[in-house]
PDB file of N, CA and C in Angstrom:
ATOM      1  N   UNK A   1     -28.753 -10.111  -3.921  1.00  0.00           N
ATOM      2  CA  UNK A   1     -28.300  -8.887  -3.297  1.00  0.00           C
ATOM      3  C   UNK A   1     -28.986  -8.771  -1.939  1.00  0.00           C
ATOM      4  N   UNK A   2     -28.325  -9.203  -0.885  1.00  0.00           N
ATOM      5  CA  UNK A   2     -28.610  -8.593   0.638  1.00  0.00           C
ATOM      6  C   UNK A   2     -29.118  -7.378   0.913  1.00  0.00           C
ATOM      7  N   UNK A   3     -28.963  -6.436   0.283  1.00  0.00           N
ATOM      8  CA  UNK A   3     -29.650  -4.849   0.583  1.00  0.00           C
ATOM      9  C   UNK A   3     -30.344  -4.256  -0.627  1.00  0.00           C
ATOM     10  N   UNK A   4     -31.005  -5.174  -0.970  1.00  0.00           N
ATOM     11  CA  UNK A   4     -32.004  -4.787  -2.078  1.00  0.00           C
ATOM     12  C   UNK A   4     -33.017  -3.620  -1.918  1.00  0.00           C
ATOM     13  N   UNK A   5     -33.719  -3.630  -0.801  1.00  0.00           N
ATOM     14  CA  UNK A   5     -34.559  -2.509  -0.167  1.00  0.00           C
ATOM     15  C   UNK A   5     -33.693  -1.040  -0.268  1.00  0.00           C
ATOM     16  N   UNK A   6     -32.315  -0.816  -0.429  1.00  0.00           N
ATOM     17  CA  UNK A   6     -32.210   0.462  -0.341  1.00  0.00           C
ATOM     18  C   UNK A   6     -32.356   1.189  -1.908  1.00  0.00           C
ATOM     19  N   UNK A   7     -32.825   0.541  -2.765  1.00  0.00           N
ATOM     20  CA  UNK A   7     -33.146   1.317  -3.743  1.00  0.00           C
ATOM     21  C   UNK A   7     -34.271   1.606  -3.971  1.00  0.00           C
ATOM     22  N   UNK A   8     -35.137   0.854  -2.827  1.00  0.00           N
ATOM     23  CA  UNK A   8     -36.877   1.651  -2.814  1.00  0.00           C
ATOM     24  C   UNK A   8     -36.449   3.062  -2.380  1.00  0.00           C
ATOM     25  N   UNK A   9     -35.453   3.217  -1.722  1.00  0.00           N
ATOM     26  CA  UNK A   9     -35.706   4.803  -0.972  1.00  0.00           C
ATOM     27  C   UNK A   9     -34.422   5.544  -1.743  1.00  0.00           C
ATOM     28  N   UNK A  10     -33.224   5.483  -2.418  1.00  0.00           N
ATOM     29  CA  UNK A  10     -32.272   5.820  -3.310  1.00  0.00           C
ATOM     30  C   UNK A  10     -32.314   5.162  -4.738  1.00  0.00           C
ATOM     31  N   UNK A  11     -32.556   5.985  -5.841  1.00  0.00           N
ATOM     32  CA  UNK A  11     -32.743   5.939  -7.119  1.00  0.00           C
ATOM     33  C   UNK A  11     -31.470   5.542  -7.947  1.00  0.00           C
ATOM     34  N   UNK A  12     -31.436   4.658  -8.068  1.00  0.00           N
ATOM     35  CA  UNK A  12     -29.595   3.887  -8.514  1.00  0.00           C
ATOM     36  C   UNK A  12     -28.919   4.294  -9.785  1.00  0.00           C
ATOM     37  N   UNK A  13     -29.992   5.430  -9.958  1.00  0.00           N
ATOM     38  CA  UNK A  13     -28.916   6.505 -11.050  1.00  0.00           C
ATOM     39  C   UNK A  13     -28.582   8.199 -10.281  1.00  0.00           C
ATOM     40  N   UNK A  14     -28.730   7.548  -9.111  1.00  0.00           N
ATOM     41  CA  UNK A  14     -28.121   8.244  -7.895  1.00  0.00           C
ATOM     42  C   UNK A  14     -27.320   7.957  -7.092  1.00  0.00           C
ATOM     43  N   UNK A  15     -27.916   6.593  -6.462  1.00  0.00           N
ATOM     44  CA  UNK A  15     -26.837   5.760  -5.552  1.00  0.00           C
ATOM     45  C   UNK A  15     -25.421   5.207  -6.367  1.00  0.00           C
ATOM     46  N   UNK A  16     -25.442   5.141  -7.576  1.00  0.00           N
ATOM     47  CA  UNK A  16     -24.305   3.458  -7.913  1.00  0.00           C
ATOM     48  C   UNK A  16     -23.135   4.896  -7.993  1.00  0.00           C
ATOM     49  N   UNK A  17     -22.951   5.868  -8.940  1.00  0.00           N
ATOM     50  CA  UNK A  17     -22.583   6.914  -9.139  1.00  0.00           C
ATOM     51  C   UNK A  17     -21.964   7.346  -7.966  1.00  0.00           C
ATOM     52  N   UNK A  18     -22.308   7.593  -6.821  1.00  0.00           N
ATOM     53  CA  UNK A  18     -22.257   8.072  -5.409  1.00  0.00           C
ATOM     54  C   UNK A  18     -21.538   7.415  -4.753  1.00  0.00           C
ATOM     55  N   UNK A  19     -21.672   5.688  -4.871  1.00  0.00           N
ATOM     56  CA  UNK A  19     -21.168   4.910  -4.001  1.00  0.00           C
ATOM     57  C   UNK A  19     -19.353   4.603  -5.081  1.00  0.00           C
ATOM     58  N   UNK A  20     -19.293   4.768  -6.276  1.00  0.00           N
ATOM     59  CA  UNK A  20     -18.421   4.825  -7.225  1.00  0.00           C
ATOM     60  C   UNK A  20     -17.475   5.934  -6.855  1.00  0.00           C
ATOM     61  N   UNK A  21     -18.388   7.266  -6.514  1.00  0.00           N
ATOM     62  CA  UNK A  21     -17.362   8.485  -6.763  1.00  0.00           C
ATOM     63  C   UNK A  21     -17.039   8.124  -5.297  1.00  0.00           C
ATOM     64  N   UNK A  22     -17.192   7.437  -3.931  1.00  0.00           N
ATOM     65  CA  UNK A  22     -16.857   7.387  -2.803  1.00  0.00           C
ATOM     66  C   UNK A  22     -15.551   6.625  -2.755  1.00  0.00           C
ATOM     67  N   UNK A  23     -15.739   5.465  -3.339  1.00  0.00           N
ATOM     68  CA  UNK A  23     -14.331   4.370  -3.613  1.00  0.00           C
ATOM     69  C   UNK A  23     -13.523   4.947  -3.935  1.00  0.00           C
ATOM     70  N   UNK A  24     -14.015   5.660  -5.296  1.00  0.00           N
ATOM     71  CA  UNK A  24     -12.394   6.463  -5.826  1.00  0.00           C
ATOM     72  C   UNK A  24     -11.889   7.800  -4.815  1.00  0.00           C
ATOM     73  N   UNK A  25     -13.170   8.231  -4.238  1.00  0.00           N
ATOM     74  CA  UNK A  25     -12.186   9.299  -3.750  1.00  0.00           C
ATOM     75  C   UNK A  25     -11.255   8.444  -2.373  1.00  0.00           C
ATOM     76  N   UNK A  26     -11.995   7.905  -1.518  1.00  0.00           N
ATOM     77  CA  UNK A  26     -11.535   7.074  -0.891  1.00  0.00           C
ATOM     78  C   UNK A  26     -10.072   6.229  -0.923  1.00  0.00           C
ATOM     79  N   UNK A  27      -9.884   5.953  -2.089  1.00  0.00           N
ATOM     80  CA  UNK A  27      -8.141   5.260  -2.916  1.00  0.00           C
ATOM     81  C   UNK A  27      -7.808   6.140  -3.194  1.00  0.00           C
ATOM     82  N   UNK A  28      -8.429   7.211  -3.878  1.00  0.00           N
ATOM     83  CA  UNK A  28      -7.093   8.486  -4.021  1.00  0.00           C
ATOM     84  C   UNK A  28      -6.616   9.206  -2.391  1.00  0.00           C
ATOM     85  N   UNK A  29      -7.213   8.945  -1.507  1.00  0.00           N
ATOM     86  CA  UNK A  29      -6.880   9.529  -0.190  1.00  0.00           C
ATOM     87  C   UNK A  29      -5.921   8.714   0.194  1.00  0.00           C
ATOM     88  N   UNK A  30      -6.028   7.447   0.474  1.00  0.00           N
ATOM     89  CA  UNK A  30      -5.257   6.007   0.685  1.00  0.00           C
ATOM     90  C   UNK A  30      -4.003   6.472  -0.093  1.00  0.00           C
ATOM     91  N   UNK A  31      -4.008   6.817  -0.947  1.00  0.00           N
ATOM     92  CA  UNK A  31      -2.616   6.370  -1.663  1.00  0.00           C
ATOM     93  C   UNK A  31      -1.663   8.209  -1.575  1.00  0.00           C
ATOM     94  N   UNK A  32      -2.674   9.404  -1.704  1.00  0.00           N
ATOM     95  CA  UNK A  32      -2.299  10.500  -1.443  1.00  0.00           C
ATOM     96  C   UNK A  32      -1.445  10.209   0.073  1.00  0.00           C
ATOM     97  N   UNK A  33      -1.690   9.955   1.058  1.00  0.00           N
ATOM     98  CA  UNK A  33      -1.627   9.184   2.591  1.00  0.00           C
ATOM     99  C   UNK A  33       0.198   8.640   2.705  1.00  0.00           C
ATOM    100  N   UNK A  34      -0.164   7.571   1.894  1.00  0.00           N
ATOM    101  CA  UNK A  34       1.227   6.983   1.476  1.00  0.00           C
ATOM    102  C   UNK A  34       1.847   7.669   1.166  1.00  0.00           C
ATOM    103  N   UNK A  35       1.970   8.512  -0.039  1.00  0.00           N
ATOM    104  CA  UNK A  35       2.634   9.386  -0.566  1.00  0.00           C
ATOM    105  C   UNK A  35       3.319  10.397   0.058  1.00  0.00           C
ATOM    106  N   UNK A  36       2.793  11.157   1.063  1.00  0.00           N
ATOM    107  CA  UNK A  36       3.149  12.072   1.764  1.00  0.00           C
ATOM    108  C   UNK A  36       3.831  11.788   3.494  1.00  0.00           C
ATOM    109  N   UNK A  37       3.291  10.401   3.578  1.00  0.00           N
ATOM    110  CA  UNK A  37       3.606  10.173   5.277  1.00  0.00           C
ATOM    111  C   UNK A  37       4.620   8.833   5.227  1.00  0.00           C
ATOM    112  N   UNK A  38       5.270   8.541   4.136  1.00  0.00           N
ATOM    113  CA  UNK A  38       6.363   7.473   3.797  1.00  0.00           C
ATOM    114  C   UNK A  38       7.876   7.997   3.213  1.00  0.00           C
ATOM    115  N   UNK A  39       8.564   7.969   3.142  1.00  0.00           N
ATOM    116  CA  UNK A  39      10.021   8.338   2.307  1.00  0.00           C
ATOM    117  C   UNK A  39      10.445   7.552   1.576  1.00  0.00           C
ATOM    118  N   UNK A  40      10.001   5.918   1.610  1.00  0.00           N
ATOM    119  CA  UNK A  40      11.084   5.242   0.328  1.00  0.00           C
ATOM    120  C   UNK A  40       9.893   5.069  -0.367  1.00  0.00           C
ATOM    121  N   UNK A  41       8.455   5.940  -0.587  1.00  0.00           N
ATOM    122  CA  UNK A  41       7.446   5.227  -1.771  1.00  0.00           C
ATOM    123  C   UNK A  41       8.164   6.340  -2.578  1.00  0.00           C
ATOM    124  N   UNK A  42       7.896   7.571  -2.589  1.00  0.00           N
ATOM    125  CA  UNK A  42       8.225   8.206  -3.385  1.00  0.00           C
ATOM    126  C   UNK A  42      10.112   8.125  -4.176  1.00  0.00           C
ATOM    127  N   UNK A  43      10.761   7.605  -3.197  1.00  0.00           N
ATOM    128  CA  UNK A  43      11.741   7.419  -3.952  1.00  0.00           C
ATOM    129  C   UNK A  43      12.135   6.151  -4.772  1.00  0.00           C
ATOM    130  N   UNK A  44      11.143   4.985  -4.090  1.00  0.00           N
ATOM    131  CA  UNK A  44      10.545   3.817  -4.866  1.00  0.00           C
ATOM    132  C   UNK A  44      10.115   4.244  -6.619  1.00  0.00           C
ATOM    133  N   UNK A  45       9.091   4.933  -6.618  1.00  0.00           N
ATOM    134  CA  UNK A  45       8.352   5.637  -7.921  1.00  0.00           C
ATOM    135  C   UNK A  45       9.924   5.954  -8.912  1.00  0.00           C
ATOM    136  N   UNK A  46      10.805   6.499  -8.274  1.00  0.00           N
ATOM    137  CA  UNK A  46      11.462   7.642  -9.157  1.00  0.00           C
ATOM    138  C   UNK A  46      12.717   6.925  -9.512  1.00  0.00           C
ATOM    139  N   UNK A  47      12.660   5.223  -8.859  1.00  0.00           N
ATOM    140  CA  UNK A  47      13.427   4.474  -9.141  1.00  0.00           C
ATOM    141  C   UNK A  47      15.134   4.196  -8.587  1.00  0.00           C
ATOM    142  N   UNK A  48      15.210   5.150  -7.437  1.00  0.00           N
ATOM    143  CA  UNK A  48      15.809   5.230  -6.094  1.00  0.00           C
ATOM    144  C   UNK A  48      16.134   3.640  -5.330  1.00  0.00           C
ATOM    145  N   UNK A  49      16.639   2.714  -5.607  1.00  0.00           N
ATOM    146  CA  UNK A  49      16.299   1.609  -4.990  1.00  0.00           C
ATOM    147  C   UNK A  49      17.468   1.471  -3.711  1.00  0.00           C
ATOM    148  N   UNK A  50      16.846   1.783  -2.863  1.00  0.00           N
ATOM    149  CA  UNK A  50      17.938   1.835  -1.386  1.00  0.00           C
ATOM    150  C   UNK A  50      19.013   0.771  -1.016  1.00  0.00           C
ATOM    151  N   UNK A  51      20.005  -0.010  -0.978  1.00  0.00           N
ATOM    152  CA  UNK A  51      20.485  -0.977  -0.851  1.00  0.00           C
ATOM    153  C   UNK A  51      20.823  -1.006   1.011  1.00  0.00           C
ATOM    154  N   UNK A  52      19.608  -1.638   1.043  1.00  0.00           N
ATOM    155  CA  UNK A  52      19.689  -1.484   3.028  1.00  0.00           C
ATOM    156  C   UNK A  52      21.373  -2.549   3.685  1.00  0.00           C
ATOM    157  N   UNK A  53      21.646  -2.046   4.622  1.00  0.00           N
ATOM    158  CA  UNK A  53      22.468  -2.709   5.288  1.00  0.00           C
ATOM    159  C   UNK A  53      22.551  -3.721   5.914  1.00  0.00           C
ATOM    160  N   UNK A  54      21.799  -4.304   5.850  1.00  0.00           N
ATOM    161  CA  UNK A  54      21.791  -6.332   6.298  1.00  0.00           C
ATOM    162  C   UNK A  54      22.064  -6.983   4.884  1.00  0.00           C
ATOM    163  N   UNK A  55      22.123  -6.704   3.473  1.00  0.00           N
ATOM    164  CA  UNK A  55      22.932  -6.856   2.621  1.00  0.00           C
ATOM    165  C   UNK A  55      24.033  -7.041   2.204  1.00  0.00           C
ATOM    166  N   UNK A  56      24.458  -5.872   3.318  1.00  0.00           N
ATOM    167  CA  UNK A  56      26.578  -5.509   2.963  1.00  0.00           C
ATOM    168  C   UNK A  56      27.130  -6.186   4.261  1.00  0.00           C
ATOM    169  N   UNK A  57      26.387  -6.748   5.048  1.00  0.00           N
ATOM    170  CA  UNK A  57      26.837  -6.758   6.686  1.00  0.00           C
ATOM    171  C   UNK A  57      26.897  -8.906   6.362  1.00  0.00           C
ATOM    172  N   UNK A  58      28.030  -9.337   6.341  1.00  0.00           N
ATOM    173  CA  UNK A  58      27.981 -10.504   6.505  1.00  0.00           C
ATOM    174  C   UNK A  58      27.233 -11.106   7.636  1.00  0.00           C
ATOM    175  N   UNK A  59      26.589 -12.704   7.399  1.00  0.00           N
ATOM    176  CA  UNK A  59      26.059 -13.196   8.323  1.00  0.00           C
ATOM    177  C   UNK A  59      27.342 -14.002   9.480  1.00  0.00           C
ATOM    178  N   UNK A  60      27.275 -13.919  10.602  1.00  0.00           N
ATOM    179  CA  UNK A  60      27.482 -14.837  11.538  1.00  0.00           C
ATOM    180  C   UNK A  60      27.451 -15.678  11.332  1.00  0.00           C
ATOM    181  N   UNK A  61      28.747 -16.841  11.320  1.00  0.00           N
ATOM    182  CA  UNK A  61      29.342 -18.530  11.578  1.00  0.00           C
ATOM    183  C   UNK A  61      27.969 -19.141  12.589  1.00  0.00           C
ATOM    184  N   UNK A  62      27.403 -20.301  11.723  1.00  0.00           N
ATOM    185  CA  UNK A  62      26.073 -20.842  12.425  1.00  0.00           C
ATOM    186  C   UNK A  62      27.101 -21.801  13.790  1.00  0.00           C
ATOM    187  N   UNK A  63      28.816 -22.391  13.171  1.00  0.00           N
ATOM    188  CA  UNK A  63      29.261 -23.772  13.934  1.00  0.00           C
ATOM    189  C   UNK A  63      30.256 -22.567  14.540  1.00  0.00           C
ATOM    190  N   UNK A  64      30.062 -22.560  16.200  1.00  0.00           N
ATOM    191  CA  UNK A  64      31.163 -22.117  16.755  1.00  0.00           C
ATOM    192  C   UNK A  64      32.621 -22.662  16.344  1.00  0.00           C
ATOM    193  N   UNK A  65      33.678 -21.740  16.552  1.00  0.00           N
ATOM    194  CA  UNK A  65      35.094 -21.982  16.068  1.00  0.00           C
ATOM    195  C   UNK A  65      35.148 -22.125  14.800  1.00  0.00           C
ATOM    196  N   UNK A  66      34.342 -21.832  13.928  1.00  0.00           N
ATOM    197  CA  UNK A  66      34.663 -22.044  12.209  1.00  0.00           C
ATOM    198  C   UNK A  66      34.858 -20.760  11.873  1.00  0.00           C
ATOM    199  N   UNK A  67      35.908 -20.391  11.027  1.00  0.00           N
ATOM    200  CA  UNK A  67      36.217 -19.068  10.808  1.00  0.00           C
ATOM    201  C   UNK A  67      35.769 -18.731   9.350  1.00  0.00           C
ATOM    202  N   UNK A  68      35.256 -17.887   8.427  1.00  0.00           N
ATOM    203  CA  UNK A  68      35.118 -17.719   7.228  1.00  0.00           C
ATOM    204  C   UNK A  68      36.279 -16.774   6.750  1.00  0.00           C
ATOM    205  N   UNK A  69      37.162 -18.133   6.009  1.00  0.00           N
ATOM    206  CA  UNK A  69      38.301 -16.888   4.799  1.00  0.00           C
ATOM    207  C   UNK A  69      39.241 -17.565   5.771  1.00  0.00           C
TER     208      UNK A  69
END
């Protein structure tokens, strides 16, 4: 462990707890974040699956003069 010295001065049934409840609050912010500042997560979740339009839109003939159909 590289930072061994900080538990001479923080008691690690203080620190580990602290640095634990920081992560989680930290990912619940991260993902609260997403949640509110995105439109297809939440309709992602609720099983909404968007069928975007480069799907329905045929591709372009790669050999000039070849016609499809």
């Amino acid at each position: 462990m590289n930072q061994a010295r900080i538990w001479l001065v923080v008691k690690p049934s203080i620190g580990v707890p602290l640095m634990l409840g920081a992560v989680a609050i930290t990912a619940l912010l991260v993902h609260a974040a997403v949640l509110t500042h995105t439109a297809w997560y939440p309709a992602f979740l609720n099983g909404k699956a968007k069928i975007s339009t480069s799907m329905i839109v045929p591709a372009a003939p790669s050999i000039p003069g070849v016609t499809i159909g």
